[in-house]
C-alpha atoms as a PDB file:
ATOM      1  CA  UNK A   1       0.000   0.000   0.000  1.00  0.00           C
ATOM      2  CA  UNK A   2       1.181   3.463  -1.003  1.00  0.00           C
ATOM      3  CA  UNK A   3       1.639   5.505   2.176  1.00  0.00           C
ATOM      4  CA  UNK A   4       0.103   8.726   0.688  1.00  0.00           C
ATOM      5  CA  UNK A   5      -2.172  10.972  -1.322  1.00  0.00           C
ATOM      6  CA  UNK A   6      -5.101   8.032  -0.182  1.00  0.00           C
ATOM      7  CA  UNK A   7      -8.600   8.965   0.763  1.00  0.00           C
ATOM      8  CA  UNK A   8      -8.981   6.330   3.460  1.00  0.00           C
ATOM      9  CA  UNK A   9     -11.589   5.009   5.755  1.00  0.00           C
ATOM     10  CA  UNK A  10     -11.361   4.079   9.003  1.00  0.00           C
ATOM     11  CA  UNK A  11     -13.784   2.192  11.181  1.00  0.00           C
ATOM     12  CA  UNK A  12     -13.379   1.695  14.656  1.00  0.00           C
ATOM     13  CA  UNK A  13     -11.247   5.320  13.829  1.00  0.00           C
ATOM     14  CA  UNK A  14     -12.089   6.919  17.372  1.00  0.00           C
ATOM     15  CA  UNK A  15      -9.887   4.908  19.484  1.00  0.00           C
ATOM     16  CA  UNK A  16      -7.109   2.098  19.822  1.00  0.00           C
ATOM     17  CA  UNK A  17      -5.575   0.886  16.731  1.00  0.00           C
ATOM     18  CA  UNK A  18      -8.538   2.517  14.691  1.00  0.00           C
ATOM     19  CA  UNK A  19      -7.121   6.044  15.743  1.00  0.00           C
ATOM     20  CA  UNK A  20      -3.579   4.889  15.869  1.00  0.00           C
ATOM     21  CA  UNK A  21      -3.840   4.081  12.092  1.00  0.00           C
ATOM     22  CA  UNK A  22      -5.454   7.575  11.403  1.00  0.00           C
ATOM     23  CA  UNK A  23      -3.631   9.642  13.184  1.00  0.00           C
ATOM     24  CA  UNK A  24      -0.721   7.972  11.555  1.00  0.00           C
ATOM     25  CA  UNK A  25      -2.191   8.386   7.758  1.00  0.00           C
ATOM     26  CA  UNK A  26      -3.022  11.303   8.139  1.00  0.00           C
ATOM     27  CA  UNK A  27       0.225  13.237   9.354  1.00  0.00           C
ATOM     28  CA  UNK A  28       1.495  11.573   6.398  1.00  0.00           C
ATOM     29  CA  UNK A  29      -1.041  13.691   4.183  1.00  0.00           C
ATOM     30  CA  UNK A  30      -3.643  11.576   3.331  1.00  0.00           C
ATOM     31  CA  UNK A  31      -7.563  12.527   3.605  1.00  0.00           C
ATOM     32  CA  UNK A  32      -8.881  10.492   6.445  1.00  0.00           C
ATOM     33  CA  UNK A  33     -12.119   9.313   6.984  1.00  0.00           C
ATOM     34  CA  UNK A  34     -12.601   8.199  10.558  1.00  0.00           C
ATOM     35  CA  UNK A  35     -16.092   5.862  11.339  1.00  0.00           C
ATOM     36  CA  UNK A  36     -17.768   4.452  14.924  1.00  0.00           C
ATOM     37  CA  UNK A  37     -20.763   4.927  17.328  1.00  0.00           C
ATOM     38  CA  UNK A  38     -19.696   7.012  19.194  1.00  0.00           C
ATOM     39  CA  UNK A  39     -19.811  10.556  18.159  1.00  0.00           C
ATOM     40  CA  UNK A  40     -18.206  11.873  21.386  1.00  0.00           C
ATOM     41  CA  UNK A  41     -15.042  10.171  20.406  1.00  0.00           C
ATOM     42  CA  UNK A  42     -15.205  10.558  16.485  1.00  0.00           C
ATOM     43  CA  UNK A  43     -15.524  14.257  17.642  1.00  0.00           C
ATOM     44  CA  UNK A  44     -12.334  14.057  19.754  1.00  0.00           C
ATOM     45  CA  UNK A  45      -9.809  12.435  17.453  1.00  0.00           C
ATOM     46  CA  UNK A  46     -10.913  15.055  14.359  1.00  0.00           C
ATOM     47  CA  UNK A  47     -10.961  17.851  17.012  1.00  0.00           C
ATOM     48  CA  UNK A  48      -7.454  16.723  17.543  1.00  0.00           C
ATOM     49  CA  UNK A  49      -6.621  16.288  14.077  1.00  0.00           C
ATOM     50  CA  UNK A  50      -7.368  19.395  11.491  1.00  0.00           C
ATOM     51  CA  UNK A  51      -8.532  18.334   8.172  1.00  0.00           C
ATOM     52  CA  UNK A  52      -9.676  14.790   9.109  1.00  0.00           C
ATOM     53  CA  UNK A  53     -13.129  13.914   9.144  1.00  0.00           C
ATOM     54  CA  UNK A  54     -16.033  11.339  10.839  1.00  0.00           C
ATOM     55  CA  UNK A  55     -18.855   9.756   9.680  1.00  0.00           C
ATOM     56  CA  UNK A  56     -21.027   7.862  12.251  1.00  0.00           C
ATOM     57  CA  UNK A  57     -21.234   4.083  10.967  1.00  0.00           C
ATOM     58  CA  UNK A  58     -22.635   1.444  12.893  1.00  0.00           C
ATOM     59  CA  UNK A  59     -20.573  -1.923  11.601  1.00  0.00           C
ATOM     60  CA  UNK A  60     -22.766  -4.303  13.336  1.00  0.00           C
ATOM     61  CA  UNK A  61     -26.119  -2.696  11.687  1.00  0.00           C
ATOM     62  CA  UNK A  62     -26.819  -3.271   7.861  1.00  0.00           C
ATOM     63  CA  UNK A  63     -28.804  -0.067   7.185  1.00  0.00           C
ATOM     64  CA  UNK A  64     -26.190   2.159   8.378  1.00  0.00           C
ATOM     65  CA  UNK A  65     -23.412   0.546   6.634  1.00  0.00           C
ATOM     66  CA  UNK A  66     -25.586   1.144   3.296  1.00  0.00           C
ATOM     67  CA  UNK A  67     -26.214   4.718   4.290  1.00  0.00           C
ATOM     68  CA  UNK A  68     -22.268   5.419   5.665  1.00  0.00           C
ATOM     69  CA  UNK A  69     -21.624   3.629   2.220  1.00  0.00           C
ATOM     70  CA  UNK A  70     -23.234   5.715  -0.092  1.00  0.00           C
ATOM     71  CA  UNK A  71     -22.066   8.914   1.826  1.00  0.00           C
ATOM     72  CA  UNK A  72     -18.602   7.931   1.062  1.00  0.00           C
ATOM     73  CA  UNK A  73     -18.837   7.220  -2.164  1.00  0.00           C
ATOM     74  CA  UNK A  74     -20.839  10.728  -2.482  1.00  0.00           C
ATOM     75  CA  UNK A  75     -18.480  12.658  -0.482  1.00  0.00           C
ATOM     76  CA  UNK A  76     -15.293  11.273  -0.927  1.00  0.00           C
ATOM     77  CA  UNK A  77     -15.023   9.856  -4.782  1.00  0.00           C
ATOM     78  CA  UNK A  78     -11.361   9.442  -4.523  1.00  0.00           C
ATOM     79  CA  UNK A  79     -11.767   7.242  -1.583  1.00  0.00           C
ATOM     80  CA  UNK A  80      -9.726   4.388  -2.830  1.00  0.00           C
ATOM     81  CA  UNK A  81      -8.525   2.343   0.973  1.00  0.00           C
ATOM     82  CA  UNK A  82     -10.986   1.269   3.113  1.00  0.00           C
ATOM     83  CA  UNK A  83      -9.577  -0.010   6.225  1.00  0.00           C
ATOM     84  CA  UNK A  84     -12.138  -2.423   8.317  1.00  0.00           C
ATOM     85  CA  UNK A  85     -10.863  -2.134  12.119  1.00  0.00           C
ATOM     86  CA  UNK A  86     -13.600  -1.786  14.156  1.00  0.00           C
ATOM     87  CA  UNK A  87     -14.308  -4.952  16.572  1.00  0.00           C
ATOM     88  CA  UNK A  88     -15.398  -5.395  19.565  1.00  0.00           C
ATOM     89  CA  UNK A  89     -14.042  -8.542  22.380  1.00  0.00           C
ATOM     90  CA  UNK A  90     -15.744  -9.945  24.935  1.00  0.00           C
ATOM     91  CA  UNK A  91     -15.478 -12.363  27.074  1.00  0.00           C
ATOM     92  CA  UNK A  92     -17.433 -15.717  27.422  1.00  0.00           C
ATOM     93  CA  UNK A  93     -17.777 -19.148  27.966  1.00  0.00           C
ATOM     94  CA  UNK A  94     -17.228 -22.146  25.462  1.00  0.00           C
ATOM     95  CA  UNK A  95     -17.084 -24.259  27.866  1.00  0.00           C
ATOM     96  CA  UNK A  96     -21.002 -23.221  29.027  1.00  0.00           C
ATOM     97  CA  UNK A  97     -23.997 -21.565  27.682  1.00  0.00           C
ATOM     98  CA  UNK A  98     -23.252 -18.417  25.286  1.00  0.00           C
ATOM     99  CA  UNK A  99     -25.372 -15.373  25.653  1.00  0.00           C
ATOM    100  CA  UNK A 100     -27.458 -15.197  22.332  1.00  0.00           C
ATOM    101  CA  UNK A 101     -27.248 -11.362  22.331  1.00  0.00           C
ATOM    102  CA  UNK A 102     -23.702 -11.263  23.032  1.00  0.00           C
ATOM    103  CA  UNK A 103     -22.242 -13.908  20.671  1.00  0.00           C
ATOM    104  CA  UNK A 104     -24.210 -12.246  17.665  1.00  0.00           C
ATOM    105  CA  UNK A 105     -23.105  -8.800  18.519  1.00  0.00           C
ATOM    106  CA  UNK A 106     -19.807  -9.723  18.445  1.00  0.00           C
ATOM    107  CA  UNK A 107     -20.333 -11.887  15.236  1.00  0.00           C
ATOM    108  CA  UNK A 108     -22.171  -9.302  13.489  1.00  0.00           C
ATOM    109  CA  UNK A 109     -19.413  -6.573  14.743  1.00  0.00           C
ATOM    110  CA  UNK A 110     -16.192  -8.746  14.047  1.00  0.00           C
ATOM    111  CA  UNK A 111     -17.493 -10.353  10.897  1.00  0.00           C
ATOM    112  CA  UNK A 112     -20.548  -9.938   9.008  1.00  0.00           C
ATOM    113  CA  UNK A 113     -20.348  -5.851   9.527  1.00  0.00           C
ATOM    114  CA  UNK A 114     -16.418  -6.029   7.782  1.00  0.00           C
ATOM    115  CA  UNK A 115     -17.947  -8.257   4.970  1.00  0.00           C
ATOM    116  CA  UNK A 116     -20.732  -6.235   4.525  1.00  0.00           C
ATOM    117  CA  UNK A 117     -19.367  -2.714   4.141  1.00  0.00           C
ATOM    118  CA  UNK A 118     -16.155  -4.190   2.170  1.00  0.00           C
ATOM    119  CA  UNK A 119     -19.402  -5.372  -0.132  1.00  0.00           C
ATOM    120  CA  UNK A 120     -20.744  -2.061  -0.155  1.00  0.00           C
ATOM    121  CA  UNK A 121     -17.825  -0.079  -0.938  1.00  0.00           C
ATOM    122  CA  UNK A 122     -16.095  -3.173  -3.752  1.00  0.00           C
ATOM    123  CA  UNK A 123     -17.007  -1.826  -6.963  1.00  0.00           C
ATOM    124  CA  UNK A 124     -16.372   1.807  -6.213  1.00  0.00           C
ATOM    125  CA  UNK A 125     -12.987   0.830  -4.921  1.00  0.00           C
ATOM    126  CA  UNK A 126     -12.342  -1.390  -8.205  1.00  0.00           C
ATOM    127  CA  UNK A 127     -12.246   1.923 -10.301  1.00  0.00           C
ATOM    128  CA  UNK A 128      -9.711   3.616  -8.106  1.00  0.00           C
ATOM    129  CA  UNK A 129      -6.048   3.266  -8.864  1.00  0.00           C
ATOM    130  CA  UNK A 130      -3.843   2.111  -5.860  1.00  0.00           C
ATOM    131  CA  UNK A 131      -7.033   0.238  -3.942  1.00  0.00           C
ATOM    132  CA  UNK A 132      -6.422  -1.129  -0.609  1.00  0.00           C
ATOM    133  CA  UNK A 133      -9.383  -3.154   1.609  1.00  0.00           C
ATOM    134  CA  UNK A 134      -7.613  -3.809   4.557  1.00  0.00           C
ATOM    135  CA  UNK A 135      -8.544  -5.747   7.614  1.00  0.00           C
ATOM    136  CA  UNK A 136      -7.456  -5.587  11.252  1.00  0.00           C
ATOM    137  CA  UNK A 137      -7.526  -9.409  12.325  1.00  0.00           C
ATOM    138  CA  UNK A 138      -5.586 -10.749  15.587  1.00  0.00           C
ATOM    139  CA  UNK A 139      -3.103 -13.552  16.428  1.00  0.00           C
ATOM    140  CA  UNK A 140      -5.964 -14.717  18.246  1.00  0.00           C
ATOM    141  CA  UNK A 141      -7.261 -15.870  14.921  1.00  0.00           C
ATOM    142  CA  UNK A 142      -4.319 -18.256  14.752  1.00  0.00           C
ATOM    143  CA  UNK A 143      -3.893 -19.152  18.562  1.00  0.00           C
ATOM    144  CA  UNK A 144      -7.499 -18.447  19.996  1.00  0.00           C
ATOM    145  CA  UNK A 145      -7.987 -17.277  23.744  1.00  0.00           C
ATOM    146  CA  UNK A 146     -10.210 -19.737  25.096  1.00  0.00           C
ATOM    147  CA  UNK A 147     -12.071 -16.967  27.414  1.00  0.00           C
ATOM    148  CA  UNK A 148     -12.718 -14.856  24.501  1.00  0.00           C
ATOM    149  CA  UNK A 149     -13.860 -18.129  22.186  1.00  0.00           C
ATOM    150  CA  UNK A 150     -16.163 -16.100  19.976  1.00  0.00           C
ATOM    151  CA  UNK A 151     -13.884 -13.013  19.246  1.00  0.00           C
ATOM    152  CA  UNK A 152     -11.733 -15.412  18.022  1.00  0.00           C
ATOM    153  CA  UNK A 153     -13.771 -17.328  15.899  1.00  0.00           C
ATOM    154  CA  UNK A 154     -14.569 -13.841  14.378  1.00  0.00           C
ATOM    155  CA  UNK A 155     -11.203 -13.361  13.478  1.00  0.00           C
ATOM    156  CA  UNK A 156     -10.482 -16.641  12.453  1.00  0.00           C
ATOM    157  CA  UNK A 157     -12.931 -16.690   9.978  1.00  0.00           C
ATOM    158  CA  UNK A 158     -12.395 -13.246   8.851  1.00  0.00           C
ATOM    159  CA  UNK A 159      -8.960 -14.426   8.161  1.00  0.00           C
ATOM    160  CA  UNK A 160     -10.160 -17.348   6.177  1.00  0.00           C
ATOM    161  CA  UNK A 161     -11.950 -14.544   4.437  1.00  0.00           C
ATOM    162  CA  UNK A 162      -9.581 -12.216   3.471  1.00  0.00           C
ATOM    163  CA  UNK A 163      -7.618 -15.024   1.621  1.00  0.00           C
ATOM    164  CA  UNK A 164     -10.461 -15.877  -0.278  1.00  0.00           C
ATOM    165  CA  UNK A 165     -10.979 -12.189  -1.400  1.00  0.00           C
ATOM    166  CA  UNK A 166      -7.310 -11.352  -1.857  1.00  0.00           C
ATOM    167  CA  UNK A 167      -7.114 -14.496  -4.448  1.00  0.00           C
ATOM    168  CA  UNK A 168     -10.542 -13.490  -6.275  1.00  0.00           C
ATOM    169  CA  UNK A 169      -9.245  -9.897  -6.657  1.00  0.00           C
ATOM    170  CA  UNK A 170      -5.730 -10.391  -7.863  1.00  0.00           C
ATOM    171  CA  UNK A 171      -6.787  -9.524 -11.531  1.00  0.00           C
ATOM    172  CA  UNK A 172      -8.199  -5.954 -10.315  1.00  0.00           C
ATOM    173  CA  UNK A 173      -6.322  -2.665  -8.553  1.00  0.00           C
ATOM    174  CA  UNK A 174      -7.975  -3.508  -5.313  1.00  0.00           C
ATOM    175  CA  UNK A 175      -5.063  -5.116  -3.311  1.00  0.00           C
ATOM    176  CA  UNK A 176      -5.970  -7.074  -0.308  1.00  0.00           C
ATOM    177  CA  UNK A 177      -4.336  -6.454   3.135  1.00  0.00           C
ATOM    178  CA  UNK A 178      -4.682  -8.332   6.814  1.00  0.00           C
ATOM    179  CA  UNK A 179      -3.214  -7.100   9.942  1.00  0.00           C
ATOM    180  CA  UNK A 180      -2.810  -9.351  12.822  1.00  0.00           C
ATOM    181  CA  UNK A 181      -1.960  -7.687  16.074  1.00  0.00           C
ATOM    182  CA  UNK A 182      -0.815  -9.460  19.279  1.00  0.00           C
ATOM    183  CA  UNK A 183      -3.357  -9.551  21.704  1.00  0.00           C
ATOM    184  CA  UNK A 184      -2.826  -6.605  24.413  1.00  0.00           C
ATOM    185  CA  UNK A 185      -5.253  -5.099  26.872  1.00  0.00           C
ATOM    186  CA  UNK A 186      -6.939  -1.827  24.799  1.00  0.00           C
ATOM    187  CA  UNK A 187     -10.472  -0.784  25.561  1.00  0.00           C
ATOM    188  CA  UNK A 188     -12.023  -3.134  23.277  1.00  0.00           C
ATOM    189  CA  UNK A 189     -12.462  -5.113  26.221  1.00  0.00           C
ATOM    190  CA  UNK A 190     -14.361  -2.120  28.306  1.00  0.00           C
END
């Protein structure tokens, strides 16, 4: 991935590695495009950081990934890396019964909502030169932490995913990026 003159989108862009990766792009020059729930912080990091920008997207909800999608493509029509980081760990039991709710929050947070926007936001990134879908996985995808059994399923299989998607879009500019973190304590867990 080319470092700059992007137009990038970040979810999961108003704290942790989200806003780590934004502040970062953008001090190298690039128009960033922060996303999240929470307002409150979206305000804060673009408060912080002149010339960036927020748009409220919630990953795990399908209407306002359509409606964050078309925005983007509206407002921003050089956006040409979308960078799917937003996620959300918590802790539970494999060993017992799994909250309903909680399992398909996280599911729907950690997996369908990446696969959905990245589905959204495909062909419009297949016309830009130097396309990047990126992907913020874990290690925990490769060496699960049996309290947190269903985050890393998420990843796991998002993982799976992005392999699949990198192979079928070879042919096109769209390149196909994963990062895997080491686990540490952030606020995902708060």
């Amino acid at each position: 991935m080319k470092l700059t003159d992007n137009t990038i989108f970040i979810t999961g862009g108003g704290s942790g590695i989200g806003r780590g990766l934004a502040e970062a792009l953008h001090r190298k020059g690039n128009k960033v495009i922060i996303g999240g729930r929470n307002r409150k912080r979206l305000d804060e990091v673009v408060a912080a950081n002149p010339g960036m920008t927020a748009v409220e997207i919630d990953i795990a909800d399908a209407a306002s990934i359509e409606s964050a999608a078309a925005k983007l493509i509206k407002d921003y029509p050089d956006l040409n890396v979308l960078i799917n980081n937003a996620g959300i760990m918590l802790f539970d039991s494999a060993a017992g019964h799994q909250q309903d709710a909680q399992m398909l929050d996280t599911i729907n947070t950690n997996l369908t909502g990446p696969i959905r926007l990245t589905s959204a936001l495909i062909e419009h990134l297949k016309t830009r030169p130097d396309a990047v879908v990126g992907y913020t996985t874990s290690v925990l995808a490769f060496v699960p932490l049996a309290f947190t059994a269903v985050y890393s399923a998420t990843k796991a299989a998002l993982h799976s995913y992005v392999l699949s998607q990198r192979y079928l879009l070879k042919v096109s500019f769209v390149r196909v990026l994963e990062i895997a973190p080491p686990w540490v304590r952030t606020d995902l867990l708060d």
